[in-house]
N, C-alpha and C. Protein backbone atom coordinates (compact mmCIF):
# COMPACT_ATOMS: atom_id res chain seq x y z
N UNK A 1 144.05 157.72 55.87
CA UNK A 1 142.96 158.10 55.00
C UNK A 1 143.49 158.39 53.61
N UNK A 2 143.02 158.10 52.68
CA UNK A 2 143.49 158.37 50.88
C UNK A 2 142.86 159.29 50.88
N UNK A 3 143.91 159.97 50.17
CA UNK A 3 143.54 161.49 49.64
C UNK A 3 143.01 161.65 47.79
N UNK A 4 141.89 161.97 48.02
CA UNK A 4 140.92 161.61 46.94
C UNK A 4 141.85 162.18 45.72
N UNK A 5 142.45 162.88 45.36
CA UNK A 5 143.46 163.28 44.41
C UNK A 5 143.88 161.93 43.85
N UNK A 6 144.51 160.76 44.47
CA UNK A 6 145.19 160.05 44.26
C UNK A 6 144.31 158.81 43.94
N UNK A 7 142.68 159.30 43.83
CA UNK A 7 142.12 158.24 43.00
C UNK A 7 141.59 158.59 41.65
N UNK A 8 141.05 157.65 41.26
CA UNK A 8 140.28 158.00 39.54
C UNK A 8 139.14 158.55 40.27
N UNK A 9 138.87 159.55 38.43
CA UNK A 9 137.42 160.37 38.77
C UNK A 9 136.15 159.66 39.31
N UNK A 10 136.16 158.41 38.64
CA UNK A 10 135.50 157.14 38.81
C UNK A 10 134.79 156.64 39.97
N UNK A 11 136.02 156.73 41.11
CA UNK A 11 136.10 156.20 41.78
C UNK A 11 135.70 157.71 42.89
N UNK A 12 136.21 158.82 42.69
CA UNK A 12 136.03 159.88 43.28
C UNK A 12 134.21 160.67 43.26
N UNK A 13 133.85 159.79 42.41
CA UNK A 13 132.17 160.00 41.94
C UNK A 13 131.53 158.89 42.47
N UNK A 14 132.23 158.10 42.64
CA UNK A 14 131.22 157.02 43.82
C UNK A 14 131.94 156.90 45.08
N UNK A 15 132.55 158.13 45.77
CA UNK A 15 132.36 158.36 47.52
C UNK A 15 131.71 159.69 47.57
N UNK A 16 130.63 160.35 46.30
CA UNK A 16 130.32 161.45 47.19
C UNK A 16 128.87 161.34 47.36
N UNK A 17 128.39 160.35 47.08
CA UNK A 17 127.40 159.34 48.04
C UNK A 17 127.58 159.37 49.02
N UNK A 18 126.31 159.35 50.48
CA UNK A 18 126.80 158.77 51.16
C UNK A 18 127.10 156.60 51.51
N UNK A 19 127.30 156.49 52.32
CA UNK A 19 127.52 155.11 52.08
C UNK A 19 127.08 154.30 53.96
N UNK A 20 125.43 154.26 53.70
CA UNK A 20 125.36 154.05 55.12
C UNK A 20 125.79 152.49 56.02
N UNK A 21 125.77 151.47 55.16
CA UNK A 21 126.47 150.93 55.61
C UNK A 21 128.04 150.59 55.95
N UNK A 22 128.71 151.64 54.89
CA UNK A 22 129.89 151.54 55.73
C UNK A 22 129.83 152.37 57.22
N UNK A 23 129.45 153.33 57.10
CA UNK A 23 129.23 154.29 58.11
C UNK A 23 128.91 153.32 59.55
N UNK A 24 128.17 152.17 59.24
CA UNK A 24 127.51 151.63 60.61
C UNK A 24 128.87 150.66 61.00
N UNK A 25 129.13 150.15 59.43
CA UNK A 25 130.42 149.44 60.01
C UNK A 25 131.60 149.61 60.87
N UNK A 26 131.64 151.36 60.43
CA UNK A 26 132.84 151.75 61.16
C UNK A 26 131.93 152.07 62.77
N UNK A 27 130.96 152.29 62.75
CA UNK A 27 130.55 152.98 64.00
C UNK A 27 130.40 151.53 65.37
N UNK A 28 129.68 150.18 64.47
CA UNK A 28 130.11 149.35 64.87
C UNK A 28 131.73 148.44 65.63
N UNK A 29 132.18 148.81 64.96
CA UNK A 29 133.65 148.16 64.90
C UNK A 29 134.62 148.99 65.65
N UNK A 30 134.17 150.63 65.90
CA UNK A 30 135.14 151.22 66.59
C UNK A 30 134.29 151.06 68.47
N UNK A 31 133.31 150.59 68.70
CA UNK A 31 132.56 150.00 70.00
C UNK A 31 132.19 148.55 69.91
N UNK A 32 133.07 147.74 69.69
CA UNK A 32 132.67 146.17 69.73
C UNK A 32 132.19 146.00 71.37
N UNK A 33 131.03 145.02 71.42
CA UNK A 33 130.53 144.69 72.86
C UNK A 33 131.60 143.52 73.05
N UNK A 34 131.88 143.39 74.35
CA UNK A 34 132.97 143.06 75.22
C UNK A 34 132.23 142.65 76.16
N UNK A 35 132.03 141.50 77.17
CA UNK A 35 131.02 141.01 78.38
C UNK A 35 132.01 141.93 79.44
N UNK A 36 133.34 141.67 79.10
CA UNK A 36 134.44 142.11 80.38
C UNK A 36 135.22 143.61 79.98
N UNK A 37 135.07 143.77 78.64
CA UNK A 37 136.33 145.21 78.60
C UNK A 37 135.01 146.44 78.01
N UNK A 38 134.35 146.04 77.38
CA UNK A 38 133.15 146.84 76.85
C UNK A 38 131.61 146.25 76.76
N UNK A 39 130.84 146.19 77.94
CA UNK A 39 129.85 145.80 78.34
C UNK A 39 128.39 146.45 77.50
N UNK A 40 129.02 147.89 77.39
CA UNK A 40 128.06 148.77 76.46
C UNK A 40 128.27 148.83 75.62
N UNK A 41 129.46 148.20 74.49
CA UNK A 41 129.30 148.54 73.39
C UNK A 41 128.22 147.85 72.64
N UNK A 42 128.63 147.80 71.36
CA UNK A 42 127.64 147.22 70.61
C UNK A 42 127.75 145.86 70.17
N UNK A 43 126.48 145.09 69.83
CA UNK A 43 126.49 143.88 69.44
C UNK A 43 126.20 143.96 67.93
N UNK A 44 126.59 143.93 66.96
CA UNK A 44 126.67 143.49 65.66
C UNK A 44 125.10 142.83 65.11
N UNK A 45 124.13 142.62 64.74
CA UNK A 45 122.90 142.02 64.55
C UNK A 45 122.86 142.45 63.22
N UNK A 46 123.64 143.30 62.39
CA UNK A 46 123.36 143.53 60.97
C UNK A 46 124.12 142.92 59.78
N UNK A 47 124.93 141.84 60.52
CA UNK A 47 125.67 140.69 59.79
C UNK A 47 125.06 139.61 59.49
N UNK A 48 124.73 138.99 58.36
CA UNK A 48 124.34 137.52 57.73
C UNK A 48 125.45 136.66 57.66
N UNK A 49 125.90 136.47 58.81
CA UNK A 49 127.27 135.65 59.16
C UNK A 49 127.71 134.45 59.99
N UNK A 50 127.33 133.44 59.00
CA UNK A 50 127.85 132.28 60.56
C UNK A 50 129.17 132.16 60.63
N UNK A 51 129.84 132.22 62.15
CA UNK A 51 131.28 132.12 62.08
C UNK A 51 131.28 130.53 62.68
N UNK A 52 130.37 129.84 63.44
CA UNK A 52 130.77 128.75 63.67
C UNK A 52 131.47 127.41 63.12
N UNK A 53 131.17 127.80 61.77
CA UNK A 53 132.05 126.90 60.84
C UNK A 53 133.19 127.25 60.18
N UNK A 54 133.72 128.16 60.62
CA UNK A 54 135.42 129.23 59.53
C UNK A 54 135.95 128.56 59.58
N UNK A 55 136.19 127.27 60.59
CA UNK A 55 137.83 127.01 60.53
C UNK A 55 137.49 125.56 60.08
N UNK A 56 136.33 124.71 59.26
CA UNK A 56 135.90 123.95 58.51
C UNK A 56 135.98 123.94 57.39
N UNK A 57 134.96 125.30 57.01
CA UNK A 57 134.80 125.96 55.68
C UNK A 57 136.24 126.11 55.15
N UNK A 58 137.21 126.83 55.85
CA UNK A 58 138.22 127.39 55.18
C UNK A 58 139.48 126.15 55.09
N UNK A 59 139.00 125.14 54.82
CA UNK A 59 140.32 123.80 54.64
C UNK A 59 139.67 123.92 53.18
N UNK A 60 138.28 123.97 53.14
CA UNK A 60 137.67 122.94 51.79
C UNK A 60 137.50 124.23 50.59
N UNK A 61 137.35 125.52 50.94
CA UNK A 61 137.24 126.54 50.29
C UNK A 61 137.76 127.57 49.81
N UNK A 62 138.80 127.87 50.86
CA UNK A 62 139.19 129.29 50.59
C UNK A 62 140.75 128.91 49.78
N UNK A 63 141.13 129.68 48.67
CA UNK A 63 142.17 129.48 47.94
C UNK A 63 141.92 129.69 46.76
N UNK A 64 142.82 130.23 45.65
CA UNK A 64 142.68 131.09 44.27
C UNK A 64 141.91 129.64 43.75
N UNK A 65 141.77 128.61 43.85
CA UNK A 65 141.09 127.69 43.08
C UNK A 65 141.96 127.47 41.09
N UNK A 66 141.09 127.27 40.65
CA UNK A 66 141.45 126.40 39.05
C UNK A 66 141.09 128.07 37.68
N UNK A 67 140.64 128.91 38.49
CA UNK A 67 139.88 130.09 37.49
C UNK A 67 139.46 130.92 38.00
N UNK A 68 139.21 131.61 37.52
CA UNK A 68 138.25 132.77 38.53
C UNK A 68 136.85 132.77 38.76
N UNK A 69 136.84 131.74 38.13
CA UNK A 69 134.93 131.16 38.46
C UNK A 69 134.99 130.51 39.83
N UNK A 70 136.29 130.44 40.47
CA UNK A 70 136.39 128.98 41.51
C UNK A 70 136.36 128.41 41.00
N UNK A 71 136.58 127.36 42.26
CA UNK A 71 137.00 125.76 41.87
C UNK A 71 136.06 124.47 41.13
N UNK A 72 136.83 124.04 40.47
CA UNK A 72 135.95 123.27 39.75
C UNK A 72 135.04 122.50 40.70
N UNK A 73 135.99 121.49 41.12
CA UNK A 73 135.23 120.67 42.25
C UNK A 73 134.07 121.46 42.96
N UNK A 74 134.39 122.28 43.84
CA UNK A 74 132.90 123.63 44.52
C UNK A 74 131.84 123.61 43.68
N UNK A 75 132.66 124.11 42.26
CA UNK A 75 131.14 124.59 41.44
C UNK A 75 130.73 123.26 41.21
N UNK A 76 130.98 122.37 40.78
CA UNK A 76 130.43 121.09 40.18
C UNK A 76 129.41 120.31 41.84
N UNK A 77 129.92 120.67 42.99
CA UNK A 77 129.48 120.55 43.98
C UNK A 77 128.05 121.02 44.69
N UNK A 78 128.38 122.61 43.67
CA UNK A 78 127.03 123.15 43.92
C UNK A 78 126.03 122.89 43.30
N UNK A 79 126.74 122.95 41.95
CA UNK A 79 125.46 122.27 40.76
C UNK A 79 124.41 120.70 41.00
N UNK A 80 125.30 119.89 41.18
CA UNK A 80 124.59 118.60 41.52
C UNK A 80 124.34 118.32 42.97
N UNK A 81 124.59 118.99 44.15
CA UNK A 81 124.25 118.84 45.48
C UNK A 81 123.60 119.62 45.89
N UNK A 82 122.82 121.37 45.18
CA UNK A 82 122.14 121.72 45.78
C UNK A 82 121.52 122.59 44.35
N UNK A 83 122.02 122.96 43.33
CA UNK A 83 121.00 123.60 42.56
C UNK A 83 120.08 122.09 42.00
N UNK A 84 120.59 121.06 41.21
CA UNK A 84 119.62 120.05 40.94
C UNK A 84 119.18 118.94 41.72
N UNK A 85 119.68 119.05 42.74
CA UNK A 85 118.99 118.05 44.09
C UNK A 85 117.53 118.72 44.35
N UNK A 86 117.95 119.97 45.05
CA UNK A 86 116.52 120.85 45.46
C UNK A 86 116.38 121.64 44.63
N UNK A 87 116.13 122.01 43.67
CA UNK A 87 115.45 122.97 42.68
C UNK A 87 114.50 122.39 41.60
N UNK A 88 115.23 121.12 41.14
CA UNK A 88 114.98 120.49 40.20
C UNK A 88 114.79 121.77 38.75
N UNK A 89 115.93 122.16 38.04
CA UNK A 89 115.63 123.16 37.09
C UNK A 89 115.00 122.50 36.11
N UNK A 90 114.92 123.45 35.14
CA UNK A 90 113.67 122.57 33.16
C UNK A 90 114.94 122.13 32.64
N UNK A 91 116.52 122.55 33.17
CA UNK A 91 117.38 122.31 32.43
C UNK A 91 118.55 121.99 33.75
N UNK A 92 119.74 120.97 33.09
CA UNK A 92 120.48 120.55 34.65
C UNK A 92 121.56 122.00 34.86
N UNK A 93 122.04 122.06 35.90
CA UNK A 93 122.65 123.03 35.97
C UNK A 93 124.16 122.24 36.30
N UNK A 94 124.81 122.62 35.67
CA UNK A 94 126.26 122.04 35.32
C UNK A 94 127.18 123.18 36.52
N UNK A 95 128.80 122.77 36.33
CA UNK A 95 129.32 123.37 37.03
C UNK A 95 130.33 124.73 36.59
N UNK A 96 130.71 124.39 34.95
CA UNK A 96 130.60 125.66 34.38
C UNK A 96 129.32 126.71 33.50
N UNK A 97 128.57 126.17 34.86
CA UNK A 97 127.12 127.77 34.73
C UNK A 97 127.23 128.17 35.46
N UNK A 98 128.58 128.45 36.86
CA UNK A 98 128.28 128.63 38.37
C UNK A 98 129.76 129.95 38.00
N UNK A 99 129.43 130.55 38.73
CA UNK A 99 130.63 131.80 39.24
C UNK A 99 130.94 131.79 40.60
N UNK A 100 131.68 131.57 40.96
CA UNK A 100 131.85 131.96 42.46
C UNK A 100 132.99 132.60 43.04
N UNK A 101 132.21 133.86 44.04
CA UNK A 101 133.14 135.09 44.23
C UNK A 101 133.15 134.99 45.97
N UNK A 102 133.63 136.22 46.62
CA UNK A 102 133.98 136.38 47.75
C UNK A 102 132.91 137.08 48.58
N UNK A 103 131.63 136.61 48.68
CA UNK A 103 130.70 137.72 49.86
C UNK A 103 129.44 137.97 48.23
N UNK A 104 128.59 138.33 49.19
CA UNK A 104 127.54 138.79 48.33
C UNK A 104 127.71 139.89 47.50
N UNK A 105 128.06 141.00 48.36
CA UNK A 105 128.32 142.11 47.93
C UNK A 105 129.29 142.40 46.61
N UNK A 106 130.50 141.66 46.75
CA UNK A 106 131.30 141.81 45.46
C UNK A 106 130.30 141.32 44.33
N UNK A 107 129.44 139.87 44.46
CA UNK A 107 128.83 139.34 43.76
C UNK A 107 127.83 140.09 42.88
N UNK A 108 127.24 140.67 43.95
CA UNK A 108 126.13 141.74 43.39
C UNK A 108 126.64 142.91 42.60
N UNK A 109 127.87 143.30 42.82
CA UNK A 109 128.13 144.71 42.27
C UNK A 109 128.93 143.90 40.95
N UNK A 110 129.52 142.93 40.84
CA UNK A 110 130.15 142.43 39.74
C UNK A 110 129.43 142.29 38.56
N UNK A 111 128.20 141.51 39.42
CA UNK A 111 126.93 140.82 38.19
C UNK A 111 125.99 142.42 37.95
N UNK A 112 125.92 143.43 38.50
CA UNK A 112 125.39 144.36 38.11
C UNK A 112 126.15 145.23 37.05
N UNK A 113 127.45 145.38 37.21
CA UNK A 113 128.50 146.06 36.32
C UNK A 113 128.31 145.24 35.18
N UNK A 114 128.16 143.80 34.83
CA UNK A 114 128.48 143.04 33.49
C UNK A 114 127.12 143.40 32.68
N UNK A 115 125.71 143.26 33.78
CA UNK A 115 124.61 142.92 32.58
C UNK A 115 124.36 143.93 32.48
N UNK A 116 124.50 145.36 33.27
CA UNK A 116 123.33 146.37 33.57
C UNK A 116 124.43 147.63 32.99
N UNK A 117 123.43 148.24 31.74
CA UNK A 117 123.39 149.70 31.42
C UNK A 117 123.13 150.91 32.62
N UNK A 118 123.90 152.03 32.80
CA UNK A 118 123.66 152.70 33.88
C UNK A 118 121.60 153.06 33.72
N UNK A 119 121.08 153.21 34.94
CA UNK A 119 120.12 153.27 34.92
C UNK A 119 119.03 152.55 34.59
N UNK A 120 119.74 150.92 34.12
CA UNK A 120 118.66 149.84 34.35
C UNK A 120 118.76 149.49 35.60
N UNK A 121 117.57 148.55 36.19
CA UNK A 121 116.84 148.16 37.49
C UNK A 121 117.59 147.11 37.81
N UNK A 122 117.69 146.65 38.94
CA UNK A 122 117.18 145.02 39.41
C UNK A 122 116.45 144.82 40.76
N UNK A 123 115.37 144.26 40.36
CA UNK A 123 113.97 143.80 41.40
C UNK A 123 114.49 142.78 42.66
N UNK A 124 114.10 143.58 43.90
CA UNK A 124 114.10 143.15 44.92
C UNK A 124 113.03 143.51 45.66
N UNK A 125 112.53 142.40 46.01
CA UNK A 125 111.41 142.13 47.19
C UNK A 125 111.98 142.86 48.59
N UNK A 126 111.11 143.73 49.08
CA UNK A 126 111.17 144.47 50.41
C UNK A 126 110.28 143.72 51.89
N UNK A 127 111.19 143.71 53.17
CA UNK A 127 112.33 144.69 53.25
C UNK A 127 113.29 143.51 52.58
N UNK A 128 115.02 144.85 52.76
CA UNK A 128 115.67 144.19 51.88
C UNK A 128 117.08 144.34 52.60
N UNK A 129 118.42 143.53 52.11
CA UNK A 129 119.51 144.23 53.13
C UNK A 129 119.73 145.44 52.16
N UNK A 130 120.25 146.39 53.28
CA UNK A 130 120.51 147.70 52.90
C UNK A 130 121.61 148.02 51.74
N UNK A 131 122.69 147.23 52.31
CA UNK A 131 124.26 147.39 51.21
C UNK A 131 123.59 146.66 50.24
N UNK A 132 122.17 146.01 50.00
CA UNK A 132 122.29 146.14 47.96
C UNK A 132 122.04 146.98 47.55
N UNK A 133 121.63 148.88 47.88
CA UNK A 133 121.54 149.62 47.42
C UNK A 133 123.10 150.09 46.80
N UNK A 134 124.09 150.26 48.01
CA UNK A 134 125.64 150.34 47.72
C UNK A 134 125.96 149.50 46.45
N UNK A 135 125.45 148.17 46.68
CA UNK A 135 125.76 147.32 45.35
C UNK A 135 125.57 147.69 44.05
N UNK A 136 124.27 147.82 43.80
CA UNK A 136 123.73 147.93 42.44
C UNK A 136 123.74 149.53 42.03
N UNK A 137 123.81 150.27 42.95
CA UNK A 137 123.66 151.82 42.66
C UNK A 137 125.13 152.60 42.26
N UNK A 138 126.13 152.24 43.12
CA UNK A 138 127.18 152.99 43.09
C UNK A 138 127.91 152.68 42.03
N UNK A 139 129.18 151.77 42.12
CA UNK A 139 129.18 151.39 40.22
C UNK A 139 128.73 151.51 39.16
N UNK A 140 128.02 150.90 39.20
CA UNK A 140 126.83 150.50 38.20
C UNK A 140 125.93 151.82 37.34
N UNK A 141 126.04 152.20 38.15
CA UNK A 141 124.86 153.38 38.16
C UNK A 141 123.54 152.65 37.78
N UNK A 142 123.20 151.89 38.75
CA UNK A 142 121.55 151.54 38.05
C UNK A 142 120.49 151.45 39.64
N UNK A 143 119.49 151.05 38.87
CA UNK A 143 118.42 151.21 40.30
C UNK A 143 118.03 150.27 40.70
N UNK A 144 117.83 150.41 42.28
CA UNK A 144 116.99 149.15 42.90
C UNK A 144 115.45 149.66 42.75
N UNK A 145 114.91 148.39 42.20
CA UNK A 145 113.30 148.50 42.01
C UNK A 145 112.33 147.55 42.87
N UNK A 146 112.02 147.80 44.36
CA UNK A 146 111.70 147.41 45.24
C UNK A 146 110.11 146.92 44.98
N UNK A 147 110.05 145.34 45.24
CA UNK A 147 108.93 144.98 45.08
C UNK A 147 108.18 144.83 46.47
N UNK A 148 107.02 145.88 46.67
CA UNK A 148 107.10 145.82 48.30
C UNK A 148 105.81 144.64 48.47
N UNK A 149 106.20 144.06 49.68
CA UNK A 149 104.99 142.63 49.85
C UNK A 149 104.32 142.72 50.96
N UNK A 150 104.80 143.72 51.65
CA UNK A 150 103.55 143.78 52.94
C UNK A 150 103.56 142.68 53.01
N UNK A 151 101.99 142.16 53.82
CA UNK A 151 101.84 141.00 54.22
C UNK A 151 102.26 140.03 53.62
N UNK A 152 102.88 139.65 52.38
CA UNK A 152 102.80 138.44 51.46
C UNK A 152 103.93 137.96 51.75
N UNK A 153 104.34 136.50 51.91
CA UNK A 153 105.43 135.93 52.50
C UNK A 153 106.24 135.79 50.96
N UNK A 154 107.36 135.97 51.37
CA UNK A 154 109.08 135.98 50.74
C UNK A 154 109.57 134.70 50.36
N UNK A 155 108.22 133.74 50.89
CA UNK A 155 108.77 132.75 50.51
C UNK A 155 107.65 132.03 49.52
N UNK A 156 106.84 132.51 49.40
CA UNK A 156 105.63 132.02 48.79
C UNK A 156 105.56 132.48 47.21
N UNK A 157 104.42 131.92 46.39
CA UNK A 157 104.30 132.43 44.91
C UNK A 157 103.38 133.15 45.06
N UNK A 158 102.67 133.93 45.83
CA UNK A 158 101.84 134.82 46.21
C UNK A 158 102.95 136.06 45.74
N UNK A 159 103.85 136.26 45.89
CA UNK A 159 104.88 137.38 45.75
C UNK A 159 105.52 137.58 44.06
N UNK A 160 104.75 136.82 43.26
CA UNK A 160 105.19 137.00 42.37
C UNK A 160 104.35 138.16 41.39
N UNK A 161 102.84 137.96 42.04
CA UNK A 161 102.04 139.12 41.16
C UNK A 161 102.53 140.48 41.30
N UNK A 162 103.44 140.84 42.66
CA UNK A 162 103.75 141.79 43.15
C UNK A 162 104.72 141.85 42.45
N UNK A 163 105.45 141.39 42.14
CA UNK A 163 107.41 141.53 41.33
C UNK A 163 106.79 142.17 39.74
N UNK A 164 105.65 141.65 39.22
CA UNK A 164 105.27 141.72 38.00
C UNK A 164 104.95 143.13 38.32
N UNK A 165 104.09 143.45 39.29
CA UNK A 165 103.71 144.64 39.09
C UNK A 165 104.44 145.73 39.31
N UNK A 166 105.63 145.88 40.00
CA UNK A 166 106.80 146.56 39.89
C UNK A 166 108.01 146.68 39.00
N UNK A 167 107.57 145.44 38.16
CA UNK A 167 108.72 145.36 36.76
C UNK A 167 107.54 146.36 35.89
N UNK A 168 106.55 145.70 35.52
CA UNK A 168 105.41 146.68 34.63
C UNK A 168 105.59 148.34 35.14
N UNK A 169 105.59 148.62 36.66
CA UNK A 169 105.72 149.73 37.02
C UNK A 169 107.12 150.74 36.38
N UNK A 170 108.15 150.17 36.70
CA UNK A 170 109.66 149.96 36.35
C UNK A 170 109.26 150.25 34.72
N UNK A 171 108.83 149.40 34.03
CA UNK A 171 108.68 149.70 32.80
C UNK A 171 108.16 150.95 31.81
N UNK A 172 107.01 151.04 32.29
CA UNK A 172 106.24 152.06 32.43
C UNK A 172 106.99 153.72 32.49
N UNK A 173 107.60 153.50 33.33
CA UNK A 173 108.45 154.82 34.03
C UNK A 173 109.70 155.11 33.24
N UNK A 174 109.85 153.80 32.31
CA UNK A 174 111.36 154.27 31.71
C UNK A 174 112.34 153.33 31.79
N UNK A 175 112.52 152.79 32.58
CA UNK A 175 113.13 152.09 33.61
C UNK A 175 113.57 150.05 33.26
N UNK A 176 114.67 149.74 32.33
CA UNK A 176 114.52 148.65 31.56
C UNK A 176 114.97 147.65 33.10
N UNK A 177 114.21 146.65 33.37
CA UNK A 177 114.50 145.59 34.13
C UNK A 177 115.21 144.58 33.89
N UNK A 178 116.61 144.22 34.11
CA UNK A 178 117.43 143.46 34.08
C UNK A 178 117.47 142.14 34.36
N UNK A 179 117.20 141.95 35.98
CA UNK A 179 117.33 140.58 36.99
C UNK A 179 116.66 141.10 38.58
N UNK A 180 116.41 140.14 39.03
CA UNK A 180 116.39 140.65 40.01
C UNK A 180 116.84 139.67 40.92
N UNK A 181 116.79 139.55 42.32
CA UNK A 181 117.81 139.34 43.44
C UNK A 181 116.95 138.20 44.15
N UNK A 182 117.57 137.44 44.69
CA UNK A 182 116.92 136.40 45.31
C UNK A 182 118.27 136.09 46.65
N UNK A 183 117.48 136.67 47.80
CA UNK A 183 118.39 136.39 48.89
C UNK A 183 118.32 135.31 49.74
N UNK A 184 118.74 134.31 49.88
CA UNK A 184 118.18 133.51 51.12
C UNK A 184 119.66 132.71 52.02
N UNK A 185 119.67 133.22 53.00
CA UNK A 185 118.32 133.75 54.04
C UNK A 185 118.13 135.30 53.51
N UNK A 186 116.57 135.51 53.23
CA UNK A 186 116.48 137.06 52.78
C UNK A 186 116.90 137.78 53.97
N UNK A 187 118.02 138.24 54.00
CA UNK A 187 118.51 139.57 54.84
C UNK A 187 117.35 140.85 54.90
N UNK A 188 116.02 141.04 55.75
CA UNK A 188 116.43 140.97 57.42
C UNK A 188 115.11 139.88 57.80
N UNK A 189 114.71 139.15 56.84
CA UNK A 189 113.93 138.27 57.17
C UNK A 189 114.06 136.81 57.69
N UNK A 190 115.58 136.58 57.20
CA UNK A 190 116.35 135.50 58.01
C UNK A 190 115.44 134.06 57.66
C-alpha cells in the first residue's frame, strides 16, 4: 500500500473521494468465480470487455506506435473505415483528427483535463457507466451533467430535446457545458 506522504497534494486530494468502482474491482477480483476452485464467487458483468479477440487484436495494435496519437496506419484506418464509411461527416475525417489512447477511462479523464476548466460539465445521457463519474470528476474537477431519457431510446434523435434541456439546465445553474460523451455500446445499455 503507498503511503500517502509519498504522493503529491494533488494526487492526495483525489483519493479522499470515495472511488466506487475501484472498490468493486477489488471486491470483484479478490472472489473471481471458478466452475471448479470457486463456484460462489463472483462473475464480473460490470466489464465492457470482449476478450475473444486479444490474441488477434494484439499482433495489429498494441505497441508505442509512430506518436502518441498512435499509429498512423490505426488512425488513418479508423478515419476512412469507420468514421467516413458509416457516419458520413459535413467534413472527411482524416487520420491526424484521431487520438488514440489505452481504455476509455484514460481517454475520458485525458480529454476532460485538456478542454475542461474545474467545474465545467460534460453531458451524458442516463443510465450511464459509473467510472465516468471517476473520470470527469476526480482530476478534472468538473461535473457530470446527466441527461436523463427515461423512456426515450439512446439510440434515437428523440434524445436530443432532452440533452438540450439539460445543457440549458446546466447553463442556467452556472454550469459552462463543454462536450459531452457518446458511448457505444452505451455501458449498461449494451
Amino acid at each position: 500500500m503507498v503511503v500517502k506522504s509519498t504522493l503529491s497534494l494533488r494526487a492526495q486530494d483525489n483519493l479522499q473521494g470515495s472511488n466506487v468502482m475501484l472498490d468493486g474491482v477489488i471486491k470483484v477480483n479478490s472472489n473471481k468465480f471458478d466452475a471448479k476452485s470457486n463456484p460462489s464467487g463472483i462473475i464480473n458483468l460490470g466489464v465492457a470487455e470482449n476478450q475473444l479477440m486479444t490474441k488477434e487484436l494484439a499482433e495489429i495494435l498494441f505497441g508505442y506506435g509512430e506518436s502518441p496519437s498512435g499509429s498512423k496506419i490505426l488512425r488513418k484506418h479508423f478515419a476512412n473505415n469507420i468514421f467516413n464509411r458509416y457516419f458520413n461527416p459535413h467534413e472527411p475525417v482524416h487520420g491526424e483528427h484521431i487520438v488514440l489512447a489505452a481504455g476509455c477511462s484514460a481517454i475520458v479523464d485525458n480529454f476532460t483535463f485538456s478542454v475542461c476548466d474545474p467545474g465545467d460539465g460534460i453531458l451524458i445521457t442516463t443510465p450511464y457507466y459509473g467510472g465516468f463519474n471517476t473520470d470527469i470528476m476526480v482530476k478534472s474537477k468538473c461535473k457530470v451533467i446527466p441527461a436523463h431519457l427515461g423512456e426515450i431510446s439512446a439510440f434515437g434523435v428523440e434524445q436530443i430535446e432532452v440533452m438540450q434541456q439539460a445543457v440549458d439546465k446546466a447553463t442556467h445553474e452556472g454550469t459552462r457545458v463543454r462536450a459531452f460523451v457518446i458511448s457505444n455500446p452505451h455501458n449498461p445499455l449494451g
